[in-house]
Protein backbone atom coordinates (compact mmCIF):
# COMPACT_ATOMS: atom_id res chain seq x y z
CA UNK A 1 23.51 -28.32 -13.14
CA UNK A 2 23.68 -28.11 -16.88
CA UNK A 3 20.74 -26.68 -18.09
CA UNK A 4 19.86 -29.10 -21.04
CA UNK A 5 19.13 -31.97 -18.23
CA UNK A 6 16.24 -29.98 -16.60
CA UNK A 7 14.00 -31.94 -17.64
CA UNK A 8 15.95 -34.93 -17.29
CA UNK A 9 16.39 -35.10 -13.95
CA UNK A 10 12.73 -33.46 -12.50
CA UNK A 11 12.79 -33.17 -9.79
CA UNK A 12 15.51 -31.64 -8.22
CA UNK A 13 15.97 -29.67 -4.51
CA UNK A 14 18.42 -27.10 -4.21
CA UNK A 15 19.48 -24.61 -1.76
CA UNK A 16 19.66 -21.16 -2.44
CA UNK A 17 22.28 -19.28 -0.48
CA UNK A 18 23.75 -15.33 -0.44
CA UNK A 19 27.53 -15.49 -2.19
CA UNK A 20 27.12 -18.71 -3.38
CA UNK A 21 27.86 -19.35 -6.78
CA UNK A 22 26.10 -22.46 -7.07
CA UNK A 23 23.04 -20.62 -6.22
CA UNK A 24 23.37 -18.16 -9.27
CA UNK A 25 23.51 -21.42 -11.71
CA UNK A 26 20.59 -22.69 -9.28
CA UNK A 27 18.38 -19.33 -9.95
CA UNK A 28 19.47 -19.30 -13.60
CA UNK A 29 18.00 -23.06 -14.05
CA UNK A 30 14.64 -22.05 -12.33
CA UNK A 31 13.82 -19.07 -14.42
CA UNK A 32 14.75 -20.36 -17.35
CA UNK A 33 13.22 -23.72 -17.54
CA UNK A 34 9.84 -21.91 -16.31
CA UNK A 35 10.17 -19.26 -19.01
CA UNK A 36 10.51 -21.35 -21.66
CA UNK A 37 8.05 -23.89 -20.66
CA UNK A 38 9.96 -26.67 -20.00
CA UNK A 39 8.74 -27.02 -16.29
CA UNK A 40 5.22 -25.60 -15.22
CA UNK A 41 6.23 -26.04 -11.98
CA UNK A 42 8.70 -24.20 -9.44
CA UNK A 43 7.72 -25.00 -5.66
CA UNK A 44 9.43 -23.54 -2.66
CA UNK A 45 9.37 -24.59 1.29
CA UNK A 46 8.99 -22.17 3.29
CA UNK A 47 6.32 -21.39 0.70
CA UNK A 48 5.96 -18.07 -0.99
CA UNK A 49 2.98 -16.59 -2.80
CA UNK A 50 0.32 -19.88 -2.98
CA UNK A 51 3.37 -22.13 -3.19
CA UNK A 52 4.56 -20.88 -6.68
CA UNK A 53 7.98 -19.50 -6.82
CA UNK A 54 7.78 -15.54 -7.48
CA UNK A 55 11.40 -15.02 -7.87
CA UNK A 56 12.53 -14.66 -4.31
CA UNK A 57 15.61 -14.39 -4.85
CA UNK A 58 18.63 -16.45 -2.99
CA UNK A 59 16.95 -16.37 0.43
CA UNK A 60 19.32 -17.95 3.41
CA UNK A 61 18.27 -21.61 4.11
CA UNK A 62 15.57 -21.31 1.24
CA UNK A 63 14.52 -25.02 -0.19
CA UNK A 64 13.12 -24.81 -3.33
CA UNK A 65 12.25 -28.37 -5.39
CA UNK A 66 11.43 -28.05 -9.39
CA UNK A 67 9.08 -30.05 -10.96
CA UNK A 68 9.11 -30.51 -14.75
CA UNK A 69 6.37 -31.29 -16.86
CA UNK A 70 5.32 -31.57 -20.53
CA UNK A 71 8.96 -31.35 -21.43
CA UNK A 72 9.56 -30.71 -25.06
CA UNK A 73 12.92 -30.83 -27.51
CA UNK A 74 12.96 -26.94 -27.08
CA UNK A 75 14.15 -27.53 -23.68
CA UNK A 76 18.20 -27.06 -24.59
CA UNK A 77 20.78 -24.71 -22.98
CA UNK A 78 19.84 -22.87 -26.62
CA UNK A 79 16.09 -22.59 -26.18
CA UNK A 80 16.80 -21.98 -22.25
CA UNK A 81 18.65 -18.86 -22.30
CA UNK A 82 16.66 -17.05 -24.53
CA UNK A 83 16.59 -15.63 -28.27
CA UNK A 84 19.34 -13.47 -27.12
CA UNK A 85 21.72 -15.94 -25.41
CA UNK A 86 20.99 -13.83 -21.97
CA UNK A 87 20.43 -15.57 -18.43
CA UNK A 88 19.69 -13.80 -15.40
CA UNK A 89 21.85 -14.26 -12.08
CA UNK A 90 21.44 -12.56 -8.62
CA UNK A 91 25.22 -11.53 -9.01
CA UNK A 92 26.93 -9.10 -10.94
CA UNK A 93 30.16 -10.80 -11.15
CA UNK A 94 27.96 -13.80 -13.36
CA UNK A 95 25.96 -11.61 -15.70
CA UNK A 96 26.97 -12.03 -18.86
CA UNK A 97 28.18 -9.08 -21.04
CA UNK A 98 28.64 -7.18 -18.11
CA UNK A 99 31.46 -4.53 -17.76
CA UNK A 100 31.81 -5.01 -13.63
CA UNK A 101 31.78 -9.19 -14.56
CA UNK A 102 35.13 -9.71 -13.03
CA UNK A 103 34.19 -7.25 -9.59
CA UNK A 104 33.19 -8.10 -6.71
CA UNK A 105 30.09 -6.26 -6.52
CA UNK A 106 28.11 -6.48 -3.93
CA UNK A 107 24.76 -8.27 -4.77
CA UNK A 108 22.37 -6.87 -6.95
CA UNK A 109 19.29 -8.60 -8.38
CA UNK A 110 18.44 -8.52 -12.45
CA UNK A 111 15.18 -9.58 -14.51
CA UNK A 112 13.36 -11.40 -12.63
CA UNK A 113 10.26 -13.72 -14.15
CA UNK A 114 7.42 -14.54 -11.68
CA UNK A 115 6.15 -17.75 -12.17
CA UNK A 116 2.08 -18.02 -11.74
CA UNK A 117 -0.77 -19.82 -11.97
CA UNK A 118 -1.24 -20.81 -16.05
CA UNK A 119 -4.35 -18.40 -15.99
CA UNK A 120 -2.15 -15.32 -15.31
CA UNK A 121 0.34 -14.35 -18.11
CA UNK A 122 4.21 -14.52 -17.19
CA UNK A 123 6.52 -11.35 -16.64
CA UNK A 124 8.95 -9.61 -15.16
CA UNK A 125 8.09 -7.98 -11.48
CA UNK A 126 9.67 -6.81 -7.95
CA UNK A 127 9.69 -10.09 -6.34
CA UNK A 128 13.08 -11.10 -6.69
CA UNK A 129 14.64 -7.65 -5.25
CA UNK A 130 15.70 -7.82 -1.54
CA UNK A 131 13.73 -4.68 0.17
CA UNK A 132 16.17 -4.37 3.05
CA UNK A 133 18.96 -4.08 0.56
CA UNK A 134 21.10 -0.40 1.51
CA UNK A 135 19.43 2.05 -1.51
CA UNK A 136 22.26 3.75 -2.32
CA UNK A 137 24.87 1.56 -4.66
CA UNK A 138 28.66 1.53 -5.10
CA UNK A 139 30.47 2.74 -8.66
CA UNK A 140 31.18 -1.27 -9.23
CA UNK A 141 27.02 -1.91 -8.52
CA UNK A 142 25.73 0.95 -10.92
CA UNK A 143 28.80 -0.74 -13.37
CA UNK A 144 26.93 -3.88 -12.93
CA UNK A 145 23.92 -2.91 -14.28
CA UNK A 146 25.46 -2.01 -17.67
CA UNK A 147 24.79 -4.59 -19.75
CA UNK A 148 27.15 -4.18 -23.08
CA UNK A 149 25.46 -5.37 -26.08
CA UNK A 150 26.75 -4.87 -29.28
CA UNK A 151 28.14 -1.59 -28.50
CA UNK A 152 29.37 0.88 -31.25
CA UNK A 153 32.97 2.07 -32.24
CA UNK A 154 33.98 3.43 -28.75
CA UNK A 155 35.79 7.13 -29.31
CA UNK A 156 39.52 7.41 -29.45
CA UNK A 157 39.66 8.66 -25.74
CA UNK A 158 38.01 5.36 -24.47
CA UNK A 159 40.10 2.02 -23.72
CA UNK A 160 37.38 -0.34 -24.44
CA UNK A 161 34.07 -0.40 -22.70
CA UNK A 162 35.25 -0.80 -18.96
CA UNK A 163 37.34 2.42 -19.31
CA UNK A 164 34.61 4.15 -20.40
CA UNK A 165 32.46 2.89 -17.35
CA UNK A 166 35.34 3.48 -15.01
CA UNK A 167 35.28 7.19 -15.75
CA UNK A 168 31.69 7.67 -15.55
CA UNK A 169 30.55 6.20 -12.35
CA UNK A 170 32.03 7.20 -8.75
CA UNK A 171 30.49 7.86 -5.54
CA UNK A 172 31.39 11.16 -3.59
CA UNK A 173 32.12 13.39 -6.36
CA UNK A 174 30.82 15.71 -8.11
CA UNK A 175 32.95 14.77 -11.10
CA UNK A 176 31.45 11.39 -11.86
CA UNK A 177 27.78 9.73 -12.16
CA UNK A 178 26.12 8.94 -9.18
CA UNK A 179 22.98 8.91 -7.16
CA UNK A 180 23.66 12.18 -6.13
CA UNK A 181 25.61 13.81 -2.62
CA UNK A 182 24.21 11.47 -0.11
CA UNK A 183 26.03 13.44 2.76
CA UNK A 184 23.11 16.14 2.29
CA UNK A 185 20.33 14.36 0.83
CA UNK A 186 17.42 13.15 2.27
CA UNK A 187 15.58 10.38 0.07
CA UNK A 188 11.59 9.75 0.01
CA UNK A 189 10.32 6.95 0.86
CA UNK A 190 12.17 3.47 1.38
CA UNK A 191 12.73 0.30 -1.05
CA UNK A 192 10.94 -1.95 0.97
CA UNK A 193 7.92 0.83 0.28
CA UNK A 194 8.62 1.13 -3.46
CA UNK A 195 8.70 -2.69 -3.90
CA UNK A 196 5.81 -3.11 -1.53
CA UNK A 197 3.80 -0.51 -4.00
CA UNK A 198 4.63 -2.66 -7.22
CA UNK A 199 4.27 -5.97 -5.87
CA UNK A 200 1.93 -7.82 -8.31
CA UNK A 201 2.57 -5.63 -11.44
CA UNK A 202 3.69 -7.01 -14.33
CA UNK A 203 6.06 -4.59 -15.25
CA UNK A 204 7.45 -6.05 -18.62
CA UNK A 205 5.55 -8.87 -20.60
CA UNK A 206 6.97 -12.06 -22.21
CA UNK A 207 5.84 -10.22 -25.89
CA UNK A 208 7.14 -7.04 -24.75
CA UNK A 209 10.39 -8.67 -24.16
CA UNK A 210 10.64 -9.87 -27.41
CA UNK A 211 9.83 -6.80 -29.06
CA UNK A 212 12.75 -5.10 -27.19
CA UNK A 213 14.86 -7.49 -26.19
CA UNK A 214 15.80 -6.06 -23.63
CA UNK A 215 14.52 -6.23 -19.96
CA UNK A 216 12.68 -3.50 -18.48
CA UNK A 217 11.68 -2.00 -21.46
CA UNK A 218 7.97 -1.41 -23.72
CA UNK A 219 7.50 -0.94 -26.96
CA UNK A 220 5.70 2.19 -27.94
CA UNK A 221 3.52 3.17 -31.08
CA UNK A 222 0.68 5.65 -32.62
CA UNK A 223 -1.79 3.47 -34.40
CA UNK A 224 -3.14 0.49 -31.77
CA UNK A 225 -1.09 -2.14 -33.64
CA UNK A 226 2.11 -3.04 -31.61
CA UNK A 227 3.33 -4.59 -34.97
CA UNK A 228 3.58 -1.32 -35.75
CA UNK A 229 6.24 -0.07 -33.29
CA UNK A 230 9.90 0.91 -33.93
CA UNK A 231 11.12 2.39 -30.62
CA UNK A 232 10.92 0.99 -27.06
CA UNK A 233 11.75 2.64 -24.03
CA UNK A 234 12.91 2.08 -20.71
CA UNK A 235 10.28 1.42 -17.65
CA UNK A 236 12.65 3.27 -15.34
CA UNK A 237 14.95 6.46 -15.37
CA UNK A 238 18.90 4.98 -15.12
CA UNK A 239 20.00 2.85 -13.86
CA UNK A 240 16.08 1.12 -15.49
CA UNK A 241 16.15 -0.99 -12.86
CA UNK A 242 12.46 -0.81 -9.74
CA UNK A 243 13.08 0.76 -7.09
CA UNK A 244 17.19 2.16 -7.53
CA UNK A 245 17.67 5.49 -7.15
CA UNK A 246 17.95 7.44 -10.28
CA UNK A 247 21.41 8.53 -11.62
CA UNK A 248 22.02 11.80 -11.40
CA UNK A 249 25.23 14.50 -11.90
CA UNK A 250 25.82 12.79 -15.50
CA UNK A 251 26.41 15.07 -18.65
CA UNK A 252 24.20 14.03 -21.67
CA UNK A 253 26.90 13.40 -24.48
CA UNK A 254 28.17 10.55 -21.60
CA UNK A 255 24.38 9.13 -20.81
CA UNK A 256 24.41 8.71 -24.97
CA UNK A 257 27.54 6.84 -24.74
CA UNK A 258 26.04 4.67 -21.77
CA UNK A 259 22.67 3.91 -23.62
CA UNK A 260 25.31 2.65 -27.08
CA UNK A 261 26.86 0.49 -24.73
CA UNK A 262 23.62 -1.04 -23.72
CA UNK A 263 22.65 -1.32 -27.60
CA UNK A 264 20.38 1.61 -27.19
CA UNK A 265 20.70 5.32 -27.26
CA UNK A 266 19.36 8.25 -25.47
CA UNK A 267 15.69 9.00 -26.29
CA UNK A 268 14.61 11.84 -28.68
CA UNK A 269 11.89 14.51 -27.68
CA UNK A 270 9.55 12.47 -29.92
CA UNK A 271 9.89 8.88 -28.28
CA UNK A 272 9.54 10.35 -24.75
CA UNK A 273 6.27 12.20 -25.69
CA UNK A 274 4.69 9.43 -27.50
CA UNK A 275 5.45 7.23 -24.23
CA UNK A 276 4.15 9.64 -21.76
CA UNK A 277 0.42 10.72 -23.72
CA UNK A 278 0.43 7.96 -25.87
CA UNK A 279 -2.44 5.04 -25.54
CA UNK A 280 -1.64 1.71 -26.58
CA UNK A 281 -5.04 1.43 -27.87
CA UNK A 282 -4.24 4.41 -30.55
CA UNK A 283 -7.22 6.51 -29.31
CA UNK A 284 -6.84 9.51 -27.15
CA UNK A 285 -3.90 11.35 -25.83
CA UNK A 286 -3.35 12.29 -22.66
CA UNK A 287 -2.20 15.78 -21.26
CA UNK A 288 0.26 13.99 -18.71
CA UNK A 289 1.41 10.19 -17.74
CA UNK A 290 -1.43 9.69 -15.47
CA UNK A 291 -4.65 11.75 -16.86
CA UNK A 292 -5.74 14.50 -18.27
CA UNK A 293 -5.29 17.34 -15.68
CA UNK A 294 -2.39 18.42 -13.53
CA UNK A 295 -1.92 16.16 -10.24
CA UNK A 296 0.82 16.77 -8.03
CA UNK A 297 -0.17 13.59 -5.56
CA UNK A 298 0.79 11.33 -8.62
CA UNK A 299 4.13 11.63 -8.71
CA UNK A 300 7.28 12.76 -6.45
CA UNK A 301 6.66 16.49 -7.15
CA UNK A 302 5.97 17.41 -3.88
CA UNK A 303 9.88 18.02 -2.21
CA UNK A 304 12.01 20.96 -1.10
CA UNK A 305 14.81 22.20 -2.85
CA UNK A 306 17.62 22.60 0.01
CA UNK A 307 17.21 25.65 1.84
CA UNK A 308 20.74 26.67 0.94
CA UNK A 309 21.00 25.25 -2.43
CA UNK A 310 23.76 27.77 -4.36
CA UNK A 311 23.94 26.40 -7.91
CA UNK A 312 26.42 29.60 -8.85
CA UNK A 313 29.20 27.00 -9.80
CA UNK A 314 29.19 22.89 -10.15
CA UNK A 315 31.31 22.70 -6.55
CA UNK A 316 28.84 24.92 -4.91
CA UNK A 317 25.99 23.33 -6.15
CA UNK A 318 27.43 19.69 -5.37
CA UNK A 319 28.34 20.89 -2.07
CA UNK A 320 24.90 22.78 -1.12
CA UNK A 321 22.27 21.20 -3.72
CA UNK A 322 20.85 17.55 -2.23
CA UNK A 323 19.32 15.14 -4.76
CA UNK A 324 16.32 14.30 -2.88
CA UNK A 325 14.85 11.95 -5.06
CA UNK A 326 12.70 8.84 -4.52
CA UNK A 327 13.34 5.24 -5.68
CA UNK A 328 12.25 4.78 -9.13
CA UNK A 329 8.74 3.19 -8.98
CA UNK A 330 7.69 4.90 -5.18
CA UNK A 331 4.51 6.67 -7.50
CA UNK A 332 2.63 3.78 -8.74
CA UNK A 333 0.42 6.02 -10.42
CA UNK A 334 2.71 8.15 -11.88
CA UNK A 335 2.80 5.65 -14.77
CA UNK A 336 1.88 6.15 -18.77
CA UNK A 337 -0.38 3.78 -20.42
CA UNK A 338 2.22 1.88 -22.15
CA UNK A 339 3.47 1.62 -18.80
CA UNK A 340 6.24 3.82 -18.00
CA UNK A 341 7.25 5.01 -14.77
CA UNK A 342 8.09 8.99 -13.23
CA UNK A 343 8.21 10.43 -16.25
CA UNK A 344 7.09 13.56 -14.17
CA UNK A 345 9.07 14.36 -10.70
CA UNK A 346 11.88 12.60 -9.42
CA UNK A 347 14.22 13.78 -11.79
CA UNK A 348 14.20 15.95 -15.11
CA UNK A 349 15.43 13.72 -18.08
CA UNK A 350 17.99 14.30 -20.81
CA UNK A 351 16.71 13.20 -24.52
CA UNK A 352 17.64 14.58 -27.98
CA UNK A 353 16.67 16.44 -30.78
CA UNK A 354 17.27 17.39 -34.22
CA UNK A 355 17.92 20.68 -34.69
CA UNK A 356 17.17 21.69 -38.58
CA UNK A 357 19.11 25.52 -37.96
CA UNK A 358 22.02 24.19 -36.32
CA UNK A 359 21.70 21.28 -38.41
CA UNK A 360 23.11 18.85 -35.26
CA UNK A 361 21.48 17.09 -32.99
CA UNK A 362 21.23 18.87 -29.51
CA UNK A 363 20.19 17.96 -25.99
CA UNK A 364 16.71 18.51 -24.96
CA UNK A 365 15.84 18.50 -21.08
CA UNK A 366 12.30 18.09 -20.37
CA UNK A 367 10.38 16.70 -17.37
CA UNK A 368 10.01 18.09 -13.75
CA UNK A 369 11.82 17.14 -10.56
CA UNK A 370 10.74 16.28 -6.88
CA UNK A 371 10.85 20.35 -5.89
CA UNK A 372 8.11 20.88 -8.76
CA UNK A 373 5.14 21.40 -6.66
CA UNK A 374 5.93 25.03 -6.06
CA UNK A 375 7.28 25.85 -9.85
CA UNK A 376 4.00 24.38 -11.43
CA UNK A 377 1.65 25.56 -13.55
CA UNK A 378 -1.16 24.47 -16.25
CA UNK A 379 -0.31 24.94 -19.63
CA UNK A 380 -3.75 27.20 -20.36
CA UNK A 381 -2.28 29.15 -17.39
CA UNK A 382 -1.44 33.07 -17.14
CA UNK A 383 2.53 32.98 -18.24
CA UNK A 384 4.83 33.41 -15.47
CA UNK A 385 8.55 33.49 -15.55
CA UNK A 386 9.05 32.03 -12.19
CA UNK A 387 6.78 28.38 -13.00
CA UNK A 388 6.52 25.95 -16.43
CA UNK A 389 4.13 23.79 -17.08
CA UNK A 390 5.10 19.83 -17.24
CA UNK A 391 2.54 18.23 -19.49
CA UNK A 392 3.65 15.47 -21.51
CA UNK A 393 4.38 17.61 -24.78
CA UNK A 394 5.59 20.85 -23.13
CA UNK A 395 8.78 21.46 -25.51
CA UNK A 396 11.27 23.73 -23.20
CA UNK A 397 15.25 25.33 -24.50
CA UNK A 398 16.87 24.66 -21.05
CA UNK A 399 20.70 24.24 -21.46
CA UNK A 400 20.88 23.31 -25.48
CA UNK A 401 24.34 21.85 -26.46
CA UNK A 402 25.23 19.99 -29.09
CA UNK A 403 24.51 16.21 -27.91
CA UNK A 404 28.38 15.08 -28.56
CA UNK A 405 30.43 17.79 -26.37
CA UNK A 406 27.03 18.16 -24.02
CA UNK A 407 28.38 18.86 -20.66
CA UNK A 408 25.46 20.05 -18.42
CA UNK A 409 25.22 18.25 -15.39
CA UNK A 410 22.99 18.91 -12.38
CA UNK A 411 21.59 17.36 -8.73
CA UNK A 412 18.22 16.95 -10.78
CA UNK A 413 19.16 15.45 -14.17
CA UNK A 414 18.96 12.29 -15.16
CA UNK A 415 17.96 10.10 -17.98
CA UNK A 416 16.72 7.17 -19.46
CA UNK A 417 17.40 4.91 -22.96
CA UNK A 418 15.62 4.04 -26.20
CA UNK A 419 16.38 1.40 -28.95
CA UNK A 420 15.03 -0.01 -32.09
CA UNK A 421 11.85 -2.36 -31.71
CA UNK A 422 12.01 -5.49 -33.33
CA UNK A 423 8.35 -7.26 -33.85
C-alpha cells in the first residue's frame, strides 16, 4: 500500500505475518502514519496494551485495522518517512541504507514507535522486539544493524562499505567482531527478562529524535537548555540496539570506522562523562550513572571472570576468557539521567582522546565490566594496585594507541557511538 493513500483509504485490515514482505510495507505504513499524525488511531485484534497498537511486531495470524483521522496535506510518502527519508521494517533485507540489505538475515526488529493514548507523549520502546528471539546473532544480523549514512572516504584497504563490514563481523573467531566465544560463555539473564524490565520506558523521544536523528540516541549538554547541545550519544553499547548482546573482541581504530559508517564516530572521554554525571536539568553532577555512591546491585558488576581465564596471548584468551555479559538494558537502573544505559558493568567501552604530547588522538578505555564487583573500589579509597575505582569521571591509561592503527581487543571491550546534535 502506497503510503500517500493512508489516509485515503481509512480504514484498512491487514495481516501481519513472519517472512512476509507485505508485512514489512504493512508495519512501515502503521508507524509512520501514527508518527506523523496522520492517523490517531492503530487498533489490533487480538488486542494488545488497552487496544492501542504498541509495536508488536509481525505476530503470526495478527489482525490489525488502522483508523485515520484529522488527516492533513503533510500526510505524503515525504512527510511519512521522516525528515531523514528513513522507515522502519521488521527485516533487515528492507532497511534502507543498510549494508546486509541484499542478505537474508534472519529477522531482526528496528525503531520501533509505541503508539498511546494522546495524554502520553510518543517514543521509541521494547514492544516491537520478539523476547523468545535466540540472543546471540549471526555476522549478516549484527551487519544488519549498520545503518550507512553518509559515510566518509572509506581507506584504500576497504572495497566500499560492505567490505569493510564483511571483515569486521564473524561468529567463532577470535579474529572478527562478535558477541564474544559463546562455546564458554554463560550470559545473565534472558531477553524476554531485559525486555520485560524496560517495558513502558520511553527510551528515545520524538524531540530527541530530531535532535539526533538517529534512533536510539539522546542528546547531551551542560547548561539545562537542550538547544544548547552538540553531541548525542547512543542509549546502548553496540550494536545500540535493547536488549542485544554487546559487541565485543573489536579493536578501536575498526569501532571508529563502524560509528563513520553510521554518520557518527566513536565517543571522546568528554562526551561519555558528561552523559554518565551529567543532569539534564544543568544542576548537580553525579559521582556515577545511577547516584552518588558506589552500588554494585545497579548494574551487571556482579560476575566471575572464568576460573581459567589465561589472557597471556589473544588465542589463549579467546579460547579460555568467556564474555559473560548481559543483554544491554537487563539493569534498569543502571541508567544516567539523560538516559543512558550500562555505562558501568557489562562491558568496558572504547572512546577517544586528544592527546596534546603526542599530539594524536589516542584510545581511551574507561568503564568496568560484569567481573567488577571484586576489583572495586571508591575513589576516596586507600590506593590499591589490585582494584580502580569506576565513577563516572575516573580518567584511567589502560592500553593507549594511537586511535587509527589501535589494535587492542579483548572478551570485555566494547563500545558505543557519538555524533553531532542538530537542534
Amino acid at each position: 500500500m502506497d503510503i500517500r493513500n493512508v489516509c485515503l483509504e481509512s480504514p484498512f485490515a491487514g495481516q501481519l505475518r513472519p517472512n512476509n514482505p507485505n508485512s514489512s510495507v504493512l508495519l512501515r505504513v502503521l508507524r509512520e502514519s501514527v508518527l506523523n499524525g496522520a492517523c490517531q488511531e492503530a487498533k489490533t485484534h487480538p488486542i494488545h496494551h488497552d487496544g492501542f497498537l504498541r509495536w508488536v511486531g509481525p505476530v503470526a495470524g495478527a489482525i490489525f485495522i488502522l483508523t485515520c483521522a484529522g488527516c492533513s496535506s503533510g500526510s505524503s510518502a515525504e512527510s511519512s518517512t521522516g525528515s531523514t527519508g528513513q522507515v522502519s521494517s521488521t527485516t533487515p533485507s528492507s532497511l534502507p541504507g543498510t549494508a546486509a540489505a541484499a542478505s537474508s538475515a534472519s529477522t531482526l526488529p528496528t525503531a520501533a514507535a509505541s503508539t498511546t493514548p494522546s495524554t502520553q507523549p510518543l517514543g521509541l520502546d521494547v514492544s516491537a522486539f520478539d523476547p523468545d528471539r535466540k540472543p546471540l546473532l549471526s555476522a549478516n544480523d549484527l551487519m544488519a544493524l549498520v545503518q550507512i549514512s553518509n559515510p566518509p572516504k572509506l581507506r584504500k584497504r576497504w572495497k566500499n562499505p560492505q567490505d569493510l563490514l564483511d571483515q569486521t563481523f564473524g561468529v567463532g573467531s577470535v579474529w572478527f567482531a562478535n558477541q564474544g566465544n559463546e562455546s564458554i560463555s554463560h550470559h545473565y539473564g534472558s531477553r524476554r527478562a531485559c525486555l520485560e524490565g524496560l517495558k513502558g520506558i520511553v527510551l528515545q523521544t520524538p524531540d530527541q529524535k530530531r535532535i539526533c536523528n538517529a534512533d536510539y540516541m539522546v542528546p547531551i549538554y551542560k547548561d539545562g537548555n537542550v538547544a544548547s547541545a552538540k553531541t548525542c550519544i547512543d542509549i546502548f553499547e553496540f550494536p545500540n540496539r535493547p536488549c542485544e548482546l554487546p559487541v565485543v573482541w573489536i579493536s578501536p581504530s575498526r569501532a571508529d570506522e563502524v560509528c563513520k559508517l553510521q554518520g557518527k564516530r566513536l565517543c571522546t572521554q568528554d562526551d561519555w562523562v558528561l552523559a554518565c554525571r551529567g543532569n539534564p536539568d544543568g544542576s548537580d553532577l553525579q559521582d556515577y550513572a545511577y547516584g552518588s555512591d558506589l552500588d554494585l546491585t545497579a548494574c551487571h558488576t556482579r560476575g566471575e571472570r572464568s576460573a581459567k581465564c589465561d589472557p597471556t596471548t589473544v588465542k589463549t584468551t579467546w579460547a579460555t576468557c568467556a564474555s559473560d555479559t548481559a543483554p544491554t538494558g537487563s539493569f534498569p537502573r543502571c541508567r544516567s539521567r539523560f538516559g543512558v544505559f550500562d555505562q558501568h558493568g557489562n562491558v568496558a567501552e572504547i572512546m577517544q582522546r586528544w592527546d596534546a604530547e603526542r599530539e594524536r588522538t589516542v584510545t581511551q578505555l574507561k568503564g568496568s565490566a560484569f567481573f567488577y564487583e571484586k576489583i572495586s573500589m571508591r575513589p576516596t579509597d586507600p590506593p590499591n594496585k589490585q582494584k580502580y575505582p569506576d565513577h563516572c569521571a575516573h580518567d584511567p591509561r589502560w592500553h593507549v594507541e594511537n586511535l587509527d592503527t589501535a589494535g587492542h581487543t579483548m572478551y570485555h571491550l566494547g563500545f558505543r557511538c557519538c555524533k553531532d546534535a542538530t537542534p
